[in-house]
Protein backbone atom coordinates (compact mmCIF):
# COMPACT_ATOMS: atom_id res chain seq x y z
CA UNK A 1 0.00 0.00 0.00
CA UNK A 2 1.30 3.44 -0.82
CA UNK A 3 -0.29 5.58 2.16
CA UNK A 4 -3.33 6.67 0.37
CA UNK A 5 -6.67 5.82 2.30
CA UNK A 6 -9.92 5.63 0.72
CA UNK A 7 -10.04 5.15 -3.31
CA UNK A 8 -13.72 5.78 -5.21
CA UNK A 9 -13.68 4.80 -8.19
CA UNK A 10 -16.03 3.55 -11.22
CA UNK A 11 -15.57 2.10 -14.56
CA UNK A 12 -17.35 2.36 -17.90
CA UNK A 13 -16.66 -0.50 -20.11
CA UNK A 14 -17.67 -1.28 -23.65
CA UNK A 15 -19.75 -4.63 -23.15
CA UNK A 16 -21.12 -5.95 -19.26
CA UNK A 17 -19.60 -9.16 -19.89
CA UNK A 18 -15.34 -9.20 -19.09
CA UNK A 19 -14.10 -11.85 -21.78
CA UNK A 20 -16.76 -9.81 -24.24
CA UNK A 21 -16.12 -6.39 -23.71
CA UNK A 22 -13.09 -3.65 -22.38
CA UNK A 23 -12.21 -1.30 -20.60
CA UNK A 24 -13.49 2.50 -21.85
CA UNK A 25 -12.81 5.08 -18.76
CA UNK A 26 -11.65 4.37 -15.48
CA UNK A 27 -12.36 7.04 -12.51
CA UNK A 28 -10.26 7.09 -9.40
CA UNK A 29 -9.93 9.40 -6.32
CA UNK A 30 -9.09 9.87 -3.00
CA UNK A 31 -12.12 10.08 -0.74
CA UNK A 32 -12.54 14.02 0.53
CA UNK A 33 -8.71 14.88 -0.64
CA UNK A 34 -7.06 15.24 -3.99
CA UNK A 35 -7.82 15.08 -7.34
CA UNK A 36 -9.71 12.89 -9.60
CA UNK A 37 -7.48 10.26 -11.67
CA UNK A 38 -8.81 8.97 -14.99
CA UNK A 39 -7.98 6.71 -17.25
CA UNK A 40 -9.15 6.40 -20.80
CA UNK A 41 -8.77 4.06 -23.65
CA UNK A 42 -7.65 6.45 -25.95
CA UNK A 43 -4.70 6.93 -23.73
CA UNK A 44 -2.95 4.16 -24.38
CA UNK A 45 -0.93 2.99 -27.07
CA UNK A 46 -2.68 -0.07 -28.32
CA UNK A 47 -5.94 2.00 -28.91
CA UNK A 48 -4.86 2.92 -32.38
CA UNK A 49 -3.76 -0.57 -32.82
CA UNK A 50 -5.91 -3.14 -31.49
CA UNK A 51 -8.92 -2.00 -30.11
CA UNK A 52 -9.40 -5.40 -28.18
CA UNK A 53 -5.75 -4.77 -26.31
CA UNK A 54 -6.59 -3.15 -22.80
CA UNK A 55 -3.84 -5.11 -21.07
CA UNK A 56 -1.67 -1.83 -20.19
CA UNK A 57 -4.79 -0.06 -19.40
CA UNK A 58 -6.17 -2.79 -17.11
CA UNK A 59 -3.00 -3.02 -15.37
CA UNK A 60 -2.60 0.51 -14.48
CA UNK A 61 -5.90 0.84 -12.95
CA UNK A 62 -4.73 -2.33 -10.91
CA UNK A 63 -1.92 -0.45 -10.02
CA UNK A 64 -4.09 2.34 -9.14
CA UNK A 65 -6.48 0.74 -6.71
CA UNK A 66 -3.94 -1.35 -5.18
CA UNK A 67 -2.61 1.82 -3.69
CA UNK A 68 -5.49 2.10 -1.53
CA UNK A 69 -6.03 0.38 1.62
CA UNK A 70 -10.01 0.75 1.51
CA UNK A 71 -11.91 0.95 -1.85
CA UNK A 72 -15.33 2.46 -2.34
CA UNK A 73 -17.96 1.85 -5.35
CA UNK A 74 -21.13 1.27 -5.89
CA UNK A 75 -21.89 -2.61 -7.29
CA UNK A 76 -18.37 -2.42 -7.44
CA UNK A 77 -17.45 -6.00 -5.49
CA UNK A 78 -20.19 -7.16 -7.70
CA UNK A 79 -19.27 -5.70 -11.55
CA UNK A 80 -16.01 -3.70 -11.16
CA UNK A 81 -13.65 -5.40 -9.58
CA UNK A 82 -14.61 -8.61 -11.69
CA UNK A 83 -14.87 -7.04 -14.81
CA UNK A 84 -11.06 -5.66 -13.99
CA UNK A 85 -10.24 -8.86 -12.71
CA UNK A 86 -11.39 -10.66 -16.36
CA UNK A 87 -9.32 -8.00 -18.39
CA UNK A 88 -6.59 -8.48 -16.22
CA UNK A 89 -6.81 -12.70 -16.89
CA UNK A 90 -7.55 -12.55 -20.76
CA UNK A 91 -4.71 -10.12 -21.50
CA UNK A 92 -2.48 -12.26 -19.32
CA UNK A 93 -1.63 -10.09 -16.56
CA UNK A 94 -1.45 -10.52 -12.46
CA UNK A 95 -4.73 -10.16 -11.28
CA UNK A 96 -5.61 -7.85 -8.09
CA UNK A 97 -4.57 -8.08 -4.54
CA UNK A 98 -7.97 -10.54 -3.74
CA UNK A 99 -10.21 -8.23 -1.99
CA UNK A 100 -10.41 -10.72 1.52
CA UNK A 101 -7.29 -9.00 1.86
CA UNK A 102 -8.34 -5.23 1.28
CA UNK A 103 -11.21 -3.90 2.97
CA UNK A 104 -14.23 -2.82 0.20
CA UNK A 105 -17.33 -0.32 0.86
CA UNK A 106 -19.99 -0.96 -1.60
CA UNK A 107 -22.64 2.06 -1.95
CA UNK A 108 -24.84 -0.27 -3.26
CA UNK A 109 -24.83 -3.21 -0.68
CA UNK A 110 -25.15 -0.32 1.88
CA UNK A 111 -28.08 0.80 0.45
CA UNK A 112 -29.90 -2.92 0.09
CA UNK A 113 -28.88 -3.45 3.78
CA UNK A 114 -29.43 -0.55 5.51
CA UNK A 115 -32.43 1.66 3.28
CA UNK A 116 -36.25 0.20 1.67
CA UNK A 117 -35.74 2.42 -1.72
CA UNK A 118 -37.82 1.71 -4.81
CA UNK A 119 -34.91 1.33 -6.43
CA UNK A 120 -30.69 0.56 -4.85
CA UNK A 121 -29.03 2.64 -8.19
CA UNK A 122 -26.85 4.85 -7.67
CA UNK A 123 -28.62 7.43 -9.14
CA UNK A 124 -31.59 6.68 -7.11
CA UNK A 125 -29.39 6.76 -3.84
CA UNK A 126 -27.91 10.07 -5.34
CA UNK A 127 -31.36 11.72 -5.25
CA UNK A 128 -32.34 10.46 -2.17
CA UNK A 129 -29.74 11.61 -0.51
CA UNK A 130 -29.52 15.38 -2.01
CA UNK A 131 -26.02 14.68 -4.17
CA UNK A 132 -25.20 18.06 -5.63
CA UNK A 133 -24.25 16.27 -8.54
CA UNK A 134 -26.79 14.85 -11.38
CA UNK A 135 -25.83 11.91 -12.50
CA UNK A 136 -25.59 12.01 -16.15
CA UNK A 137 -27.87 9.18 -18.33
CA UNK A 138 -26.74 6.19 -20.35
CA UNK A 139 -26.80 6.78 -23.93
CA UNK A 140 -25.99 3.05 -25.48
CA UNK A 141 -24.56 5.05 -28.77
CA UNK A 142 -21.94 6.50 -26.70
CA UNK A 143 -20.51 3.57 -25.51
CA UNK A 144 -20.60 1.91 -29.09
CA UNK A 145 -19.33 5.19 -31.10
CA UNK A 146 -16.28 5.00 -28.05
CA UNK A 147 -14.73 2.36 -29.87
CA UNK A 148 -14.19 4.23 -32.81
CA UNK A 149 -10.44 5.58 -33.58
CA UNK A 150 -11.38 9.14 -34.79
CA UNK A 151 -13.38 12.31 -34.00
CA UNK A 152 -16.52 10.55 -32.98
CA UNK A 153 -15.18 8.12 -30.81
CA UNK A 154 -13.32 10.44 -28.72
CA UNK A 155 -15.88 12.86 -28.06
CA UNK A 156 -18.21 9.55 -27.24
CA UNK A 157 -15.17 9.00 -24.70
CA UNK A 158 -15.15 12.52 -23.07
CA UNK A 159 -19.22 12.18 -22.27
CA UNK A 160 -18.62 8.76 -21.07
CA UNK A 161 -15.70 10.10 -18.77
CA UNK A 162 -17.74 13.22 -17.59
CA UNK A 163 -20.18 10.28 -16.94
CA UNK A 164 -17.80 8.19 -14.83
CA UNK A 165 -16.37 11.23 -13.19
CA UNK A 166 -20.15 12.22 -11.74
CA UNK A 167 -20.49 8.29 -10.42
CA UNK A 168 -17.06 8.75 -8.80
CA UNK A 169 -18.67 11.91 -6.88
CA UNK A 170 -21.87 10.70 -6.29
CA UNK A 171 -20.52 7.73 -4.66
CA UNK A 172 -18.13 9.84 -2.49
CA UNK A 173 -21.11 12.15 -1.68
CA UNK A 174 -23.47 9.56 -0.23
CA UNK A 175 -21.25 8.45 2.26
């Protein structure tokens, strides 16, 4: 661990199934300190190659979270961490630190355990709980243009990352 905390974080991938899909934006940061990290597909080398390759990317978001002694998400035990985990496997690098061994707050679990909402999203919990931040909606044509190498499919990635960034916030809001 390198001395950082509490790590909320979120990721927007390109399919909901690991061996299927990859990685698109990755959003990181250190609960009430610091600034936001984020990762993006177009910011790694094999984007303009092979669109499949998100080894690199996968690992530095490992890297990422590992620094963290507590992590923070919402579904995240659930979806996150296993989608990571799957990218991680199929592009043949070392998976996580297991998470028996790092302590994991889930938004999401929290709010099936402990609330009686008509819904436990994150948007839901967001309203419920006065987040100052909206949480933006899921347009399925943004995630599909984002896997385009050109114009389009960057400025699908920047509304998917202002996406990701607002679940990063929301999540550190609500707890």
């Amino acid at each position: 661990m390198n001395g950082k905390g509490i790590g909320v974080f979120d990721i927007e991938v390109s399919n909901l199934d690991g061996d299927f899909g990859r990685l698109l934006v990755v959003c990181v940061k250190e609960f009430r300190h610091g600034k936001m990290t984020t990762f993006r597909a177009d910011g790694f080398k094999t984007w303009s190659t092979d669109v499949s390759d998100d080894g690199d990317f996968a690992e530095a978001v490992r890297d990422e979270l590992e620094n963290y002694g507590v992590l923070v998400g919402h579904f995240s035990p659930f979806f996150d961490i296993r989608f990571i985990q799957t990218r991680l496997l199929t592009n043949g690098r070392r998976l996580m630190v297991p998470l028996m061994k790092k302590n994991h707050w889930d938004t999401w679990l929290m709010c099936k355990r402990n609330l009686k909402l008509s819904s436990n999203s994150l948007s839901k919990l967001g309203w419920v709980a006065n987040s100052s931040v909206s949480k933006t909606p899921v347009e399925g044509r943004q995630w599909i243009q984002a896997l385009r190498n050109d114009a389009l499919g960057t400025k699908a990635l920047d509304y998917i990352e202002k996406h990701c960034r607002a679940d990063v916030l929301i999540t550190e809001e609500v707890l």
